[in-house]
PDB file of N, CA and C in Angstrom:
ATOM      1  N   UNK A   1     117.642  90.366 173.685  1.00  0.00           N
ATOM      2  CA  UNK A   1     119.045  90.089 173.435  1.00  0.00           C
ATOM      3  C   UNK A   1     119.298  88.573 173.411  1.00  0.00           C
ATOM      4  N   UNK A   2     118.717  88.038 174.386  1.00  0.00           N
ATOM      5  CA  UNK A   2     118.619  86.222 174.416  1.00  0.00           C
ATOM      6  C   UNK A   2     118.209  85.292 173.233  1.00  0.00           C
ATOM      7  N   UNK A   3     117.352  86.411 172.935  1.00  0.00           N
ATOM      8  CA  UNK A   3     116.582  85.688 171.107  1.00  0.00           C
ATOM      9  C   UNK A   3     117.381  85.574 170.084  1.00  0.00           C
ATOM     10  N   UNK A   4     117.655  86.827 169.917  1.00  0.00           N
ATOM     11  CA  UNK A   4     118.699  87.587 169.399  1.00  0.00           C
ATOM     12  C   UNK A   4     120.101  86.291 169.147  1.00  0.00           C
ATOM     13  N   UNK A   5     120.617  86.183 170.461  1.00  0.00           N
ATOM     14  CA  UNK A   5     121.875  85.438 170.836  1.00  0.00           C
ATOM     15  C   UNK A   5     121.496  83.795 170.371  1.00  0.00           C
ATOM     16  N   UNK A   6     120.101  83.468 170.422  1.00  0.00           N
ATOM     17  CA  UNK A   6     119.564  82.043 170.295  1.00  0.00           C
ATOM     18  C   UNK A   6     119.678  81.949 168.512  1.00  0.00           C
ATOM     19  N   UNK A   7     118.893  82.911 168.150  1.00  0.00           N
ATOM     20  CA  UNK A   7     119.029  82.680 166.731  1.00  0.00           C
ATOM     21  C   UNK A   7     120.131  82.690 165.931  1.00  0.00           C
ATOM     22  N   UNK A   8     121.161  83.534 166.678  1.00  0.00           N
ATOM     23  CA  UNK A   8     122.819  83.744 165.807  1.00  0.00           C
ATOM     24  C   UNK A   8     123.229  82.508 165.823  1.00  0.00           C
ATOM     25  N   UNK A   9     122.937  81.720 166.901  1.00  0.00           N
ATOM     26  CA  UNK A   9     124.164  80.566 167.507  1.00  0.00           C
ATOM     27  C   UNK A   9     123.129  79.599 166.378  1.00  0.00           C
ATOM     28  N   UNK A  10     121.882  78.876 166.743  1.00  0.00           N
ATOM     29  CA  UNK A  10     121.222  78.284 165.459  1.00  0.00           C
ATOM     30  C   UNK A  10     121.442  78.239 164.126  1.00  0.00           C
ATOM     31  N   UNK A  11     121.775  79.353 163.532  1.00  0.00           N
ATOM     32  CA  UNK A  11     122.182  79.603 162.405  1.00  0.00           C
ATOM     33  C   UNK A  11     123.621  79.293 161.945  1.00  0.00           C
ATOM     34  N   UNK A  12     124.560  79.435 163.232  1.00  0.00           N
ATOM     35  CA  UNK A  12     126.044  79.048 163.301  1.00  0.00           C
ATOM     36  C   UNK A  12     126.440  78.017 163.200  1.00  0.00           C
ATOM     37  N   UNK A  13     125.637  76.981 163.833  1.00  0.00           N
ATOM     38  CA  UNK A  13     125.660  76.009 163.674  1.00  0.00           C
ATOM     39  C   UNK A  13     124.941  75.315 163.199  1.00  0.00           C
ATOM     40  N   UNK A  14     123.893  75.313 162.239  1.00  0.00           N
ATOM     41  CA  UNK A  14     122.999  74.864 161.250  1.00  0.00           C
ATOM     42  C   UNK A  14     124.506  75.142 159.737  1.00  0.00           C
ATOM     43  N   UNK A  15     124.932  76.123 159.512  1.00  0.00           N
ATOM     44  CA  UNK A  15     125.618  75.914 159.164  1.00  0.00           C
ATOM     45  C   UNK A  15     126.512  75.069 157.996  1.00  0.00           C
ATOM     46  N   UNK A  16     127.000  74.677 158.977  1.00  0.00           N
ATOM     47  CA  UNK A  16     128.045  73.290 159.242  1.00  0.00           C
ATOM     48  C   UNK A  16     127.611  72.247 158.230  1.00  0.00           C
ATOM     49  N   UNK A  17     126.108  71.587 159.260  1.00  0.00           N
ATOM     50  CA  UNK A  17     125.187  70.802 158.613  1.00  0.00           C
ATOM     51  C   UNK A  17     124.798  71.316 157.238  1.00  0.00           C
ATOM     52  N   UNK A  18     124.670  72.076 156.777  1.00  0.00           N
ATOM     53  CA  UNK A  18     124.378  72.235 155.308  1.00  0.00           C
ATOM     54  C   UNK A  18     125.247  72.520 154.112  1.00  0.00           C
ATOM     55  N   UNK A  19     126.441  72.480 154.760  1.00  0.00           N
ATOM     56  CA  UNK A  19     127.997  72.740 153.957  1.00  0.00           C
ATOM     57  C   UNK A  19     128.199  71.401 153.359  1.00  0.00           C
ATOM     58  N   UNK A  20     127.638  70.428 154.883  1.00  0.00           N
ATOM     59  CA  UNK A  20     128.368  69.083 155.016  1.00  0.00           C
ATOM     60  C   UNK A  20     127.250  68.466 154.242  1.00  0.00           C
ATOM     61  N   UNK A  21     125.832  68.673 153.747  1.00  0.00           N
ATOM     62  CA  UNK A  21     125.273  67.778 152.674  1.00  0.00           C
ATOM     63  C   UNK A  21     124.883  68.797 151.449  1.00  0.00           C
ATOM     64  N   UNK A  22     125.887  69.836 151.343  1.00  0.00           N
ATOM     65  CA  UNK A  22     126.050  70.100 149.724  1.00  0.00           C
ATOM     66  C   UNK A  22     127.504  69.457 149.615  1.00  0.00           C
ATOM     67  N   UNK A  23     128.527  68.929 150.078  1.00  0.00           N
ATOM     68  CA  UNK A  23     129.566  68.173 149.874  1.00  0.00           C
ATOM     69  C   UNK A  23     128.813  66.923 149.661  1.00  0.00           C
ATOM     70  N   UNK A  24     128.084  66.300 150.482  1.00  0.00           N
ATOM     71  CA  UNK A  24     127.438  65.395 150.081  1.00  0.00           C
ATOM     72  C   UNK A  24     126.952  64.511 148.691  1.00  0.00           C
ATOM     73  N   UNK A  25     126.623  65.742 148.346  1.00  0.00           N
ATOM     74  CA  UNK A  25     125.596  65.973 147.167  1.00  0.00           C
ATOM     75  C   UNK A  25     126.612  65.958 145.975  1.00  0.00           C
ATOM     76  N   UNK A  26     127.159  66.865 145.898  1.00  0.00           N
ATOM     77  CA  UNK A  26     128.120  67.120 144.877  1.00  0.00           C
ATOM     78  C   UNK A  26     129.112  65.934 144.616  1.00  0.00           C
ATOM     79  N   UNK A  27     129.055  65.513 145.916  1.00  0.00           N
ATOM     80  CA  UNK A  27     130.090  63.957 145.670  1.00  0.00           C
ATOM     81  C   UNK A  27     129.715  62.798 144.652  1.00  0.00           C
ATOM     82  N   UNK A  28     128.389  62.558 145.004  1.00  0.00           N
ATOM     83  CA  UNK A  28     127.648  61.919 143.610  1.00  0.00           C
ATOM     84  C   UNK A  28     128.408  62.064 142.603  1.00  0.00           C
ATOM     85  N   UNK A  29     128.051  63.228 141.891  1.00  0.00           N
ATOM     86  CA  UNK A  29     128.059  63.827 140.774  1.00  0.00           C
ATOM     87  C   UNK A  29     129.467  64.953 140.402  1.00  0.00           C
ATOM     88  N   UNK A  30     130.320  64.318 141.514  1.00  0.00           N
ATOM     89  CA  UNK A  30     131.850  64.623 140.964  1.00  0.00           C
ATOM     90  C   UNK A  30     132.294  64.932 139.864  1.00  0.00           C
ATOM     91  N   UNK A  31     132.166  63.081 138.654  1.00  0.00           N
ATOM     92  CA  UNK A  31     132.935  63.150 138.043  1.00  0.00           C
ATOM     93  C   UNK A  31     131.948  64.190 136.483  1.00  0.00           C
ATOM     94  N   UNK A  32     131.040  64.674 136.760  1.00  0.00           N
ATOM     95  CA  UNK A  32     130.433  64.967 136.063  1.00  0.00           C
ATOM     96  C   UNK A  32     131.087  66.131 136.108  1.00  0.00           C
ATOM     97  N   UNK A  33     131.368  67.070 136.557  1.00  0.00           N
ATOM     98  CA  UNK A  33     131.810  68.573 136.521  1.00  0.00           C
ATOM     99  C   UNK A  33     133.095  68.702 136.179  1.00  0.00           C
ATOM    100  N   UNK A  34     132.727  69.767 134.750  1.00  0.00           N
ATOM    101  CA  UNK A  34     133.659  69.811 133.603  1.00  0.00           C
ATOM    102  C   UNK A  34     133.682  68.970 132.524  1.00  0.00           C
ATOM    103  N   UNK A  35     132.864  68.242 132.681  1.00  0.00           N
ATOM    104  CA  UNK A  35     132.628  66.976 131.912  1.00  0.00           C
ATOM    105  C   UNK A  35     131.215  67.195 130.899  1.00  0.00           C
ATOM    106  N   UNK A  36     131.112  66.326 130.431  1.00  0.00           N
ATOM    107  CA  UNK A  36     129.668  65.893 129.669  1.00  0.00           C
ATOM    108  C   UNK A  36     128.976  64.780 129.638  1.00  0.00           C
ATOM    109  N   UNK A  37     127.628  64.720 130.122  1.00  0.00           N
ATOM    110  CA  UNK A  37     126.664  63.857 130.091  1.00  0.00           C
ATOM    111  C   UNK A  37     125.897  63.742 129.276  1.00  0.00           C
ATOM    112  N   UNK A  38     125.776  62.854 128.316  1.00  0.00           N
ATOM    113  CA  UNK A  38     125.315  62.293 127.034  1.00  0.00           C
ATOM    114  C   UNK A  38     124.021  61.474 127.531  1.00  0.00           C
ATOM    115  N   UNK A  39     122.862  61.788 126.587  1.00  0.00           N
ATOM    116  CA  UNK A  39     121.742  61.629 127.472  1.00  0.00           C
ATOM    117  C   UNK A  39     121.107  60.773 125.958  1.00  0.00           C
ATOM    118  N   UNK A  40     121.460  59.824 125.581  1.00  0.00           N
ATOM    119  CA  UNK A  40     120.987  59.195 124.276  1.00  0.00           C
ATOM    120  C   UNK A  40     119.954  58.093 124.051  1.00  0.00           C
ATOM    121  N   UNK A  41     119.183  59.027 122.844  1.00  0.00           N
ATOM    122  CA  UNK A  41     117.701  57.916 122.877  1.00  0.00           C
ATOM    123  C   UNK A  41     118.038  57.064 121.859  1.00  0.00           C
ATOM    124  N   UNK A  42     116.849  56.157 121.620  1.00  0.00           N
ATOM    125  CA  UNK A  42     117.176  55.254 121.275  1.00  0.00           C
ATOM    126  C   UNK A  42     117.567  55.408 119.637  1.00  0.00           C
ATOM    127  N   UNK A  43     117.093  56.252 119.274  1.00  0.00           N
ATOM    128  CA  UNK A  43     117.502  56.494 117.721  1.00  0.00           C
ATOM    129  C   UNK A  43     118.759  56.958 117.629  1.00  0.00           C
ATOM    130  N   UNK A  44     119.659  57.041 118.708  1.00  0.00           N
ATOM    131  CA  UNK A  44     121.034  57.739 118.505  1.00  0.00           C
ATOM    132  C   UNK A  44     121.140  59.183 118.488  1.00  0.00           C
ATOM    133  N   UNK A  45     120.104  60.126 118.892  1.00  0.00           N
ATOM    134  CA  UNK A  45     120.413  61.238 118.855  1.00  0.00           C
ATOM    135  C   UNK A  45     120.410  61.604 120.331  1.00  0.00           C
ATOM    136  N   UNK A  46     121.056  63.031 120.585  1.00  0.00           N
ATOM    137  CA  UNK A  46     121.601  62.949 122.158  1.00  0.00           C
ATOM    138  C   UNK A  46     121.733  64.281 122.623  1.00  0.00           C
ATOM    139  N   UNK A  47     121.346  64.482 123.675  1.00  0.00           N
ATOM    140  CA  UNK A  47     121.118  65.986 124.131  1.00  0.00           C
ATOM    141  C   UNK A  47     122.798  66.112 125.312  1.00  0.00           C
ATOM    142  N   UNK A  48     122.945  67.388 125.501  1.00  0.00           N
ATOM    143  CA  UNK A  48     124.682  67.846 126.043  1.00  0.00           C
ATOM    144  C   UNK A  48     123.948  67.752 127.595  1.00  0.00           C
ATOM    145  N   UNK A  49     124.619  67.358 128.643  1.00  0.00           N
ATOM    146  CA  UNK A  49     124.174  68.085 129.916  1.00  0.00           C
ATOM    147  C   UNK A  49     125.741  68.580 130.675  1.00  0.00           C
ATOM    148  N   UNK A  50     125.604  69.590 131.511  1.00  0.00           N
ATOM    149  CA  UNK A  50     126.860  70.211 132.175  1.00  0.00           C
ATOM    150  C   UNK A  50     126.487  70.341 133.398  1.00  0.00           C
ATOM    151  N   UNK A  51     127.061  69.584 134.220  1.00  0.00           N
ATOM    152  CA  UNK A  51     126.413  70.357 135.824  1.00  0.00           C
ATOM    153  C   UNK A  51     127.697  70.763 136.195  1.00  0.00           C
ATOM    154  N   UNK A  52     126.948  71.624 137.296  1.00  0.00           N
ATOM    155  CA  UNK A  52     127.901  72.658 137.795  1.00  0.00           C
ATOM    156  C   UNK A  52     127.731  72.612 139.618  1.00  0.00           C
ATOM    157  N   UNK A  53     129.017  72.795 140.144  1.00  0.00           N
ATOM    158  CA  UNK A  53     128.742  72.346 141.439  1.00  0.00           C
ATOM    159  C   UNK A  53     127.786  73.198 142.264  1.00  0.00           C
ATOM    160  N   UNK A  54     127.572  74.334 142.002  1.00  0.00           N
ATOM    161  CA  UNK A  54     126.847  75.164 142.184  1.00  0.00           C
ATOM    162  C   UNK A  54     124.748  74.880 142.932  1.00  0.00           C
ATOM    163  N   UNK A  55     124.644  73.239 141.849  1.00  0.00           N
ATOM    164  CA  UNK A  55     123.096  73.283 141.706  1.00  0.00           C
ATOM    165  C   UNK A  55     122.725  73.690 140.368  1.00  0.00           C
ATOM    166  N   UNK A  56     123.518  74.161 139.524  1.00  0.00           N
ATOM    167  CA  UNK A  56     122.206  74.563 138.119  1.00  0.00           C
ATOM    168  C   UNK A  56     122.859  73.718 137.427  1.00  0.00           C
ATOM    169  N   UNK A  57     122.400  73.632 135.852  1.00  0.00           N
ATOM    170  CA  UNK A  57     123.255  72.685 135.438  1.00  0.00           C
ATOM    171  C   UNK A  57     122.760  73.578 133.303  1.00  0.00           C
ATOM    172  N   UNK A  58     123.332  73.467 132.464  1.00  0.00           N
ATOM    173  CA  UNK A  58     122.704  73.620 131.398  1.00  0.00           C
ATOM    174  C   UNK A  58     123.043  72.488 130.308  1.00  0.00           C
ATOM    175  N   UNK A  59     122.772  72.634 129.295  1.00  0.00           N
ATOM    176  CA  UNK A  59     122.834  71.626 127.791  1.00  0.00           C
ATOM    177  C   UNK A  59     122.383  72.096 127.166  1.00  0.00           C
ATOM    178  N   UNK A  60     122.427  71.410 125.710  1.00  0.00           N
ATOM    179  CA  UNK A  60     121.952  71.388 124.541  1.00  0.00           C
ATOM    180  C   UNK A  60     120.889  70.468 124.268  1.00  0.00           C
ATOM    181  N   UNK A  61     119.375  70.617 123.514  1.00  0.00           N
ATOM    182  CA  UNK A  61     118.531  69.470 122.994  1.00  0.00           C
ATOM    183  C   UNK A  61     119.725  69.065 122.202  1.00  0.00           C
ATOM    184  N   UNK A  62     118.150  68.066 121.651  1.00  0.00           N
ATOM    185  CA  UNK A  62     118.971  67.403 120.751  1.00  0.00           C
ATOM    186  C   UNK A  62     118.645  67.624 119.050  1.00  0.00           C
ATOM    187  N   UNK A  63     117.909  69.065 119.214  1.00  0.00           N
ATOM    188  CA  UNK A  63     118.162  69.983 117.644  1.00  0.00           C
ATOM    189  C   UNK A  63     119.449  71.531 118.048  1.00  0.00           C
ATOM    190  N   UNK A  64     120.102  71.064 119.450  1.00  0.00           N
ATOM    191  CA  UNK A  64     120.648  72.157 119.639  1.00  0.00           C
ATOM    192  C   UNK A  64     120.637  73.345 120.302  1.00  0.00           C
ATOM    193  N   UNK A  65     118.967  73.267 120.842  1.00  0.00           N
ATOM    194  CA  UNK A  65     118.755  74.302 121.813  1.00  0.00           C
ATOM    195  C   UNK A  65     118.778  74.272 123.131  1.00  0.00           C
ATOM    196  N   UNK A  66     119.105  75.624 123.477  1.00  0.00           N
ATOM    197  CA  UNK A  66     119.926  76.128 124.916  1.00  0.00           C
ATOM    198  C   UNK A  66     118.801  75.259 126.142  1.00  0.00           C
ATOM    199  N   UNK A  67     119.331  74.543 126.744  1.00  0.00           N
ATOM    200  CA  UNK A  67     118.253  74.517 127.742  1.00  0.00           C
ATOM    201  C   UNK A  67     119.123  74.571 129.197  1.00  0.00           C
ATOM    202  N   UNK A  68     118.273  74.810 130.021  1.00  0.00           N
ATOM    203  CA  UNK A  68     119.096  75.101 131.689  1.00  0.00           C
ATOM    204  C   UNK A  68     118.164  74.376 132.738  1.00  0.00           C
ATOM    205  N   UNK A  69     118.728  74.593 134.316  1.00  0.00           N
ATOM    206  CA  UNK A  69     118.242  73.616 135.378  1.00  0.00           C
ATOM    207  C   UNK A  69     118.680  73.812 136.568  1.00  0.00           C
ATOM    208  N   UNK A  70     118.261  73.008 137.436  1.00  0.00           N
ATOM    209  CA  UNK A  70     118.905  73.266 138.618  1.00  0.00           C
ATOM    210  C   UNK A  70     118.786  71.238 138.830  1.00  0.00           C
ATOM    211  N   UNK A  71     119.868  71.136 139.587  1.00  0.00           N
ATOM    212  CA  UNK A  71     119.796  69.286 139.552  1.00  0.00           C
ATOM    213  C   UNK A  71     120.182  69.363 141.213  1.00  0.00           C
ATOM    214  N   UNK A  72     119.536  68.255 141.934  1.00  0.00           N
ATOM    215  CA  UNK A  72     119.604  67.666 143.329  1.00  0.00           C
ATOM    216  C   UNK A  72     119.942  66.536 143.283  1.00  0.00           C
ATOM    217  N   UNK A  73     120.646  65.581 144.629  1.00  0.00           N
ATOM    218  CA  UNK A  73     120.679  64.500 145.055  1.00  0.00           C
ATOM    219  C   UNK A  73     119.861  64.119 145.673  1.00  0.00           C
ATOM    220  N   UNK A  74     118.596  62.824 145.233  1.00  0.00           N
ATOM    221  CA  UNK A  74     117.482  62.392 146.179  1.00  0.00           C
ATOM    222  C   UNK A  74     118.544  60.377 146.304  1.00  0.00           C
ATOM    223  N   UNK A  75     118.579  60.187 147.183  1.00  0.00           N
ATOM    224  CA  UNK A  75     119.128  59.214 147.659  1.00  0.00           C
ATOM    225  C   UNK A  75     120.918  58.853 146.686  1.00  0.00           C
ATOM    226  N   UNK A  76     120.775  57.775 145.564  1.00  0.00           N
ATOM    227  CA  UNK A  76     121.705  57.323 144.977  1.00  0.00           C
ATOM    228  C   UNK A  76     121.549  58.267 143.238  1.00  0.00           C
ATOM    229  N   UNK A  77     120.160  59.127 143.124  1.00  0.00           N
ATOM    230  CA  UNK A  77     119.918  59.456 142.085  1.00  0.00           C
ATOM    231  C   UNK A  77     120.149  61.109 142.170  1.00  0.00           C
ATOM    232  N   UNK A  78     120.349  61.406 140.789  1.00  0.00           N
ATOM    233  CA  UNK A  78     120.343  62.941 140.164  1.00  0.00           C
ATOM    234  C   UNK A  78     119.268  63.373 139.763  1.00  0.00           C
ATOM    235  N   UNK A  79     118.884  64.446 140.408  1.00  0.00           N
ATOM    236  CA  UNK A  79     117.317  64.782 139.550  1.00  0.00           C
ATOM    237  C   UNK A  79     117.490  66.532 139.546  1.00  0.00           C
ATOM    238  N   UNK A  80     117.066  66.337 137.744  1.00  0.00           N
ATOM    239  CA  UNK A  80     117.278  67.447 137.197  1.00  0.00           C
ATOM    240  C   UNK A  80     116.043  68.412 136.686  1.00  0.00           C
ATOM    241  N   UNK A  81     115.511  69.455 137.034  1.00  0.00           N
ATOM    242  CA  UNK A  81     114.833  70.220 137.124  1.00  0.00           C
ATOM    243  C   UNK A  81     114.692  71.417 136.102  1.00  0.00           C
ATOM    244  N   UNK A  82     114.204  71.419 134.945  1.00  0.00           N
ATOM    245  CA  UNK A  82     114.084  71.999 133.589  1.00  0.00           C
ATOM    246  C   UNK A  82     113.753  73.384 133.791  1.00  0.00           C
ATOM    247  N   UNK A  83     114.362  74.532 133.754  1.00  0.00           N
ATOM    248  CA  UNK A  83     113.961  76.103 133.523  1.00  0.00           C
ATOM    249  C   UNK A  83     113.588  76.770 132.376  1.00  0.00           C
ATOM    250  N   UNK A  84     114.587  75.875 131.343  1.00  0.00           N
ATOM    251  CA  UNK A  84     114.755  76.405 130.236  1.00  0.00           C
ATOM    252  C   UNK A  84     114.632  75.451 128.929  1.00  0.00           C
ATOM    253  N   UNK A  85     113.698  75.475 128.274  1.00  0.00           N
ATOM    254  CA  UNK A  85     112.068  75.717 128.274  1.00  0.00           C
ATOM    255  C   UNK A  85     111.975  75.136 129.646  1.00  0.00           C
ATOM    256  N   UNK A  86     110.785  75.727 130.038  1.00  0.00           N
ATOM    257  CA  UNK A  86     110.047  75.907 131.229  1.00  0.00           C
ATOM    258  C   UNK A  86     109.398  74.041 131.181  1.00  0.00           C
ATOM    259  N   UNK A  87     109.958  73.407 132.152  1.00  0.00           N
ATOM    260  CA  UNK A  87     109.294  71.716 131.932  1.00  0.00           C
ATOM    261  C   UNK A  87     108.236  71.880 133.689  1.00  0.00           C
ATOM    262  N   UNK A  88     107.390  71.505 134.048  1.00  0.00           N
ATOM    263  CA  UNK A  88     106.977  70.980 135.434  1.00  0.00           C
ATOM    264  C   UNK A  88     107.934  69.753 135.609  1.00  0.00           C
ATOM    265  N   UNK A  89     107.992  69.315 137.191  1.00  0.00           N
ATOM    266  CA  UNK A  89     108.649  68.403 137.694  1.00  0.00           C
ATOM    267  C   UNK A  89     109.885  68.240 137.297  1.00  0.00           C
ATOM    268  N   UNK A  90     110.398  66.692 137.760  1.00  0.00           N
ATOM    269  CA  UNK A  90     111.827  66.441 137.528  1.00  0.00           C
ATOM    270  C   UNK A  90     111.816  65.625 137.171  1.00  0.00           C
ATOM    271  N   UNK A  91     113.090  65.060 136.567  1.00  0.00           N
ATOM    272  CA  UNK A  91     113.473  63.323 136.594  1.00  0.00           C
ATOM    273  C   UNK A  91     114.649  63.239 137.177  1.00  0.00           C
ATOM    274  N   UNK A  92     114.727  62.100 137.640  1.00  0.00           N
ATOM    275  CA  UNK A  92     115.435  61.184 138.487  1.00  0.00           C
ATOM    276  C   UNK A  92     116.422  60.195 138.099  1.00  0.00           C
ATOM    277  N   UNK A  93     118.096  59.784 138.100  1.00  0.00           N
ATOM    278  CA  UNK A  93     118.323  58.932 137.135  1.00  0.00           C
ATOM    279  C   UNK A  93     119.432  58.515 138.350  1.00  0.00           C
ATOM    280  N   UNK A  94     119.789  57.313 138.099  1.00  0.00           N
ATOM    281  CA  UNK A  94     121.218  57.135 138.990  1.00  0.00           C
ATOM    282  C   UNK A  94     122.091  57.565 137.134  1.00  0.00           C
ATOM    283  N   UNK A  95     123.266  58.577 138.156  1.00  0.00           N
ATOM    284  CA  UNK A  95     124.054  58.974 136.788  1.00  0.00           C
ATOM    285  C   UNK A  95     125.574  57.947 136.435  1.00  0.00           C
ATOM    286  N   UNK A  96     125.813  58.497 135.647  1.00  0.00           N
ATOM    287  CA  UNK A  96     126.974  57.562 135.264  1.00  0.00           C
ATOM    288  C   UNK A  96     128.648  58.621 135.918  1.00  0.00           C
ATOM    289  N   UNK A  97     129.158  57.549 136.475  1.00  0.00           N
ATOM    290  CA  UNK A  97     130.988  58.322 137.362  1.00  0.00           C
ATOM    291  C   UNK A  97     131.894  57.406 136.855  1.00  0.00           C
ATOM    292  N   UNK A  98     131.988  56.744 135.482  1.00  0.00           N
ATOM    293  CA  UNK A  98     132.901  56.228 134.773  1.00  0.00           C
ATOM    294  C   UNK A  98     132.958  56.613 133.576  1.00  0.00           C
ATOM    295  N   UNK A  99     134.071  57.139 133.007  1.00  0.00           N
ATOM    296  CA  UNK A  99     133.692  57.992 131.201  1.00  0.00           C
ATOM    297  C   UNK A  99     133.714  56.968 130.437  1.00  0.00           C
ATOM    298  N   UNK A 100     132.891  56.752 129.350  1.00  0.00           N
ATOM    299  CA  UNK A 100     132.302  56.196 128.316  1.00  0.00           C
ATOM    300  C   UNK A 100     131.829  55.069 128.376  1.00  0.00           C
ATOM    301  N   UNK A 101     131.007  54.606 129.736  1.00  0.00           N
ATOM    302  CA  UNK A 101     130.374  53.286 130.151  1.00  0.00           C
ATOM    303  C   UNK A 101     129.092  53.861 129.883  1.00  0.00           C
ATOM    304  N   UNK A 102     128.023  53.366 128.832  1.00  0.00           N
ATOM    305  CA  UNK A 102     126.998  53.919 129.275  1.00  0.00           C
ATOM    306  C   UNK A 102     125.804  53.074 130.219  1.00  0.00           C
ATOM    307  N   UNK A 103     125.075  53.853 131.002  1.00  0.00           N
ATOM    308  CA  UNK A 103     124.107  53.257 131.684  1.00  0.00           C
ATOM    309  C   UNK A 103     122.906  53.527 131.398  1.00  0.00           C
ATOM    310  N   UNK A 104     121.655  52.213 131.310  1.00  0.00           N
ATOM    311  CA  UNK A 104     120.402  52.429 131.068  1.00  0.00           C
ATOM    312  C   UNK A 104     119.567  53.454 131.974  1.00  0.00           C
ATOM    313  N   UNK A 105     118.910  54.082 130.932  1.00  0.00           N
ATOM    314  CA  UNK A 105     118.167  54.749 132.193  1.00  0.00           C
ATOM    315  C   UNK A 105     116.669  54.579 131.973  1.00  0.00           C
ATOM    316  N   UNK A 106     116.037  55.203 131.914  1.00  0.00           N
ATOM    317  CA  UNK A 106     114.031  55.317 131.385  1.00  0.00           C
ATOM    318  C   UNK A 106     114.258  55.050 129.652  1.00  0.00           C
ATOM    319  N   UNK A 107     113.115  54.650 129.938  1.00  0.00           N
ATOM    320  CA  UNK A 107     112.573  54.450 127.924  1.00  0.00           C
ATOM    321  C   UNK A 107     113.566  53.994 127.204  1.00  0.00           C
ATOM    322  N   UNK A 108     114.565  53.325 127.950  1.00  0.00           N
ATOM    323  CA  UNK A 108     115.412  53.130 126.433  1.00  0.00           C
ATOM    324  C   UNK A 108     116.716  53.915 126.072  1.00  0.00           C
ATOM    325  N   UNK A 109     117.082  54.891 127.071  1.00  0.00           N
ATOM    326  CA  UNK A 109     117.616  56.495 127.130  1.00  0.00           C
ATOM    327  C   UNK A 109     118.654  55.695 127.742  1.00  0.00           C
ATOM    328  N   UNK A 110     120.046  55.903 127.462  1.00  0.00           N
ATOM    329  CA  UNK A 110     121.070  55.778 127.391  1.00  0.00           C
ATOM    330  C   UNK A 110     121.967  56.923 128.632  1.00  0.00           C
ATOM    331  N   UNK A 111     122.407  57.099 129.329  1.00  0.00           N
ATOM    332  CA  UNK A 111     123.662  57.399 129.821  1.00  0.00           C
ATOM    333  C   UNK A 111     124.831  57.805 129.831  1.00  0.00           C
ATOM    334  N   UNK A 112     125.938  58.609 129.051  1.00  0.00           N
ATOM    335  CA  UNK A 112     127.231  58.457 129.087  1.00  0.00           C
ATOM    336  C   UNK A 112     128.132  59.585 129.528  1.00  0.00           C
ATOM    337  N   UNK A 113     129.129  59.389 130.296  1.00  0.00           N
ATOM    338  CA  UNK A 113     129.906  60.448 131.033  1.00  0.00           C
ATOM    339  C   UNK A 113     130.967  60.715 129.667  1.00  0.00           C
ATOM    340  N   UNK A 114     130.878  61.811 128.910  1.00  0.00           N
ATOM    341  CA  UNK A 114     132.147  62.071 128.244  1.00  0.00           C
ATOM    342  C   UNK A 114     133.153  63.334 129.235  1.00  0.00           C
ATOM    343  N   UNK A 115     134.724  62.979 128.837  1.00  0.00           N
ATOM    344  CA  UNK A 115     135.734  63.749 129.439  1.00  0.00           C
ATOM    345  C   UNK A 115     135.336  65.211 128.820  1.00  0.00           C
ATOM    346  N   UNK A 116     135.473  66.264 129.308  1.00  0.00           N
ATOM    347  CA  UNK A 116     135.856  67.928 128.177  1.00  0.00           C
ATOM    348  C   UNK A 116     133.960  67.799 128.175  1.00  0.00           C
ATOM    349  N   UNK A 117     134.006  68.973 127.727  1.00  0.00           N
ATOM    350  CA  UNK A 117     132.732  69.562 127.255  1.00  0.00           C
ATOM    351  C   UNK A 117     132.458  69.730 126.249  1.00  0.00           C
ATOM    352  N   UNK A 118     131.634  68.639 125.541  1.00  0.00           N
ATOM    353  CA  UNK A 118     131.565  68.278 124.466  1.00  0.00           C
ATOM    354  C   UNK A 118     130.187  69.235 123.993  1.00  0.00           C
ATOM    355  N   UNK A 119     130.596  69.725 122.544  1.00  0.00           N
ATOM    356  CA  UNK A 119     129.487  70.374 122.025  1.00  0.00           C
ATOM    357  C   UNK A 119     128.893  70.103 120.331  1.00  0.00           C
ATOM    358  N   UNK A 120     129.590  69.340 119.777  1.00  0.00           N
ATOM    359  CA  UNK A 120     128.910  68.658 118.888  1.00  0.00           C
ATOM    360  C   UNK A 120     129.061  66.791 119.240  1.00  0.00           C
TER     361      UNK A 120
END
């Protein structure tokens, strides 16, 4: 019954702590939800991203196809995790929380927070 009573209360209050760093998390990446993240290479063509407060996130390539994810907060950065097509690993980006500033990211790859959910 003591175990029992040890593990309820652990869990009760573990909790808390994990409410309080998915608020965390999601705070980052506020202004992104409902929004669109424009992910543009250097030739000007640009894939959709949507996160969702949830942890998953989906978009469009950039011929149009469906792709999906699950995205985390590792320090000041977003790292987004490919399901759909099936990618290994992640990448990592500090994201953009001002609409239409864009920020550098890897290779040359561009940044931009658009308002609405943009699909062309």
């Amino acid at each position: 019954m003591t175990r029992t009573f040890l593990l309820l209360a652990a869990t009760l209050m573990a909790a808390p702590l994990s409410a309080q760093a998915a608020t965390d998390a999601s705070s980052k990446v506020k202004a992104a939800f409902g929004n669109t993240v424009l992910t543009i290479d250097p030739d000007g063509r640009s894939r959709k991203i949507w996160l969702q407060p949830d942890g998953t996130w989906t978009g469009l390539s950039r011929r149009g196809l469906d792709l999906a994810g699950k995205w985390t907060v590792k320090g000041d950065k977003v790292c987004l995790s490919q399901s759909k097509p099936r990618l290994p690993g992640s990448m990592c980006e500090n994201f953009p929380s001002e609409f239409g500033v864009p920020m550098k990211a890897a290779k040359g790859v561009q940044l931009k927070l658009v308002k609405g959910r943009v699909t062309k």
